[in-house]
Protein backbone atom coordinates (compact mmCIF):
# COMPACT_ATOMS: atom_id res chain seq x y z
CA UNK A 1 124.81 137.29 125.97
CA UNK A 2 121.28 136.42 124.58
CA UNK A 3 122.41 133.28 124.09
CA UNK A 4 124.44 132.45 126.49
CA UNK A 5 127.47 131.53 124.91
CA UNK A 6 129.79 133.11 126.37
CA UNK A 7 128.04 132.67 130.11
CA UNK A 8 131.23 130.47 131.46
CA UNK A 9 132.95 133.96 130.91
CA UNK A 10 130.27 135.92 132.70
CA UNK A 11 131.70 135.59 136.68
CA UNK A 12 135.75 135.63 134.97
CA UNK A 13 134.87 138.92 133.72
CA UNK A 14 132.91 140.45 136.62
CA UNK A 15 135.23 139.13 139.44
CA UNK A 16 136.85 142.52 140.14
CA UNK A 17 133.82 144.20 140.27
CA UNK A 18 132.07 145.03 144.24
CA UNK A 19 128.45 143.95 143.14
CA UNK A 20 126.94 142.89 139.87
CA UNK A 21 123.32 142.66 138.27
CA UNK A 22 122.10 140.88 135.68
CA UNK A 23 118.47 141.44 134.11
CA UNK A 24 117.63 137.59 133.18
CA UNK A 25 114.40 138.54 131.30
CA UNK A 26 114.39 136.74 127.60
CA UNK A 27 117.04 135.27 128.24
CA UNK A 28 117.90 131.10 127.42
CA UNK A 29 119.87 130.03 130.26
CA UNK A 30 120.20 130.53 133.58
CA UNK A 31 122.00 133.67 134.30
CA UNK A 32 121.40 132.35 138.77
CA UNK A 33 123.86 129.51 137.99
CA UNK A 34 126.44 130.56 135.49
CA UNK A 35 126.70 134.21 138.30
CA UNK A 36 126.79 131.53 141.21
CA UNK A 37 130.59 131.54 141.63
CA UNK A 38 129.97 135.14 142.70
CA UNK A 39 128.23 134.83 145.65
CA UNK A 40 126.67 137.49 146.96
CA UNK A 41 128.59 139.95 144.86
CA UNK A 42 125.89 138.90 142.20
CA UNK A 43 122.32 139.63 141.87
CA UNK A 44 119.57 138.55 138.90
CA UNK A 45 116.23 140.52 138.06
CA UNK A 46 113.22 139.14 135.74
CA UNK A 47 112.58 143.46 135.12
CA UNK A 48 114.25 146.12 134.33
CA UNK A 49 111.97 148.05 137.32
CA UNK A 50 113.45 145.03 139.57
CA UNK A 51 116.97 145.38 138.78
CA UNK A 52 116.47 149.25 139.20
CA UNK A 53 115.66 148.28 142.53
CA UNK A 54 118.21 146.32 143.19
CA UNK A 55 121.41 149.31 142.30
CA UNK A 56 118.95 151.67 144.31
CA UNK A 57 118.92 149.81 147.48
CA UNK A 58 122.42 148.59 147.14
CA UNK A 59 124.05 152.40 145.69
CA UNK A 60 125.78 154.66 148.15
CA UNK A 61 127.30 157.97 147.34
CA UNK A 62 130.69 157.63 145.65
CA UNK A 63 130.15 154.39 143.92
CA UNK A 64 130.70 153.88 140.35
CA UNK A 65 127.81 152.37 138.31
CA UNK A 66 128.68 150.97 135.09
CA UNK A 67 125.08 149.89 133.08
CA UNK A 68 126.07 147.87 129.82
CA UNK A 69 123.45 146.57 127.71
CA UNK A 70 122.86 145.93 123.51
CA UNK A 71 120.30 148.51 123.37
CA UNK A 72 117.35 150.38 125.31
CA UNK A 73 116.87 147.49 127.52
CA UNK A 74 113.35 148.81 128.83
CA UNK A 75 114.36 152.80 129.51
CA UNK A 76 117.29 151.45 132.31
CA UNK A 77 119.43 154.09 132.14
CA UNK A 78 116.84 156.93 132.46
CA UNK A 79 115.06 154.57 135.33
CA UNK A 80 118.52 154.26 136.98
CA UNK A 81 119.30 158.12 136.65
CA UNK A 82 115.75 159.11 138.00
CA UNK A 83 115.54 157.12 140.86
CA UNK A 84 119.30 158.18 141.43
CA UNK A 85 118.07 161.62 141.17
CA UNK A 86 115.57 160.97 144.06
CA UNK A 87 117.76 159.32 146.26
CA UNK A 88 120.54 161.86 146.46
């Protein structure tokens, strides 16, 4: 994803889902235009403390949050389960 080659893909493949987020720190394209077909169903963040944010504000009880990533990517998943934690 780094690299964006496969970025065309990026909406086909997230199309089903209710809401999407995409951390767009480091990366070399624009992650705004290739998620534009999505609407509002898609969101971008420049930090990992934005995007945390973002699923915060926009998680109710019952949804399904699926986080993928290639590694660490900045402590998300124990951000994501704290502030989930807080917010119950």
């Amino acid at each position: 994803m780094k690299l964006g080659t496969m970025k065309s893909q990026l909406p086909w493949s997230l199309e089903h889902a209710d809401l999407s987020f995409c951390h767009t720190g480091g990366l070399d394209w624009d992650a705004a235009a290739a998620l534009a077909p999505l609407g509002a169903h898609a969101q971008v963040a420049a930090s990992v403390d934005e995007i945390v944010r973002q699923v915060i504000a926009a998680a109710r009880p019952g949804d399904h949050l699926l986080c993928m990533s290639n590694g660490g990517f900045g402590g998300v998943h124990t951000k994501l389960m704290e502030e989930l934690q807080k917010h119950r």
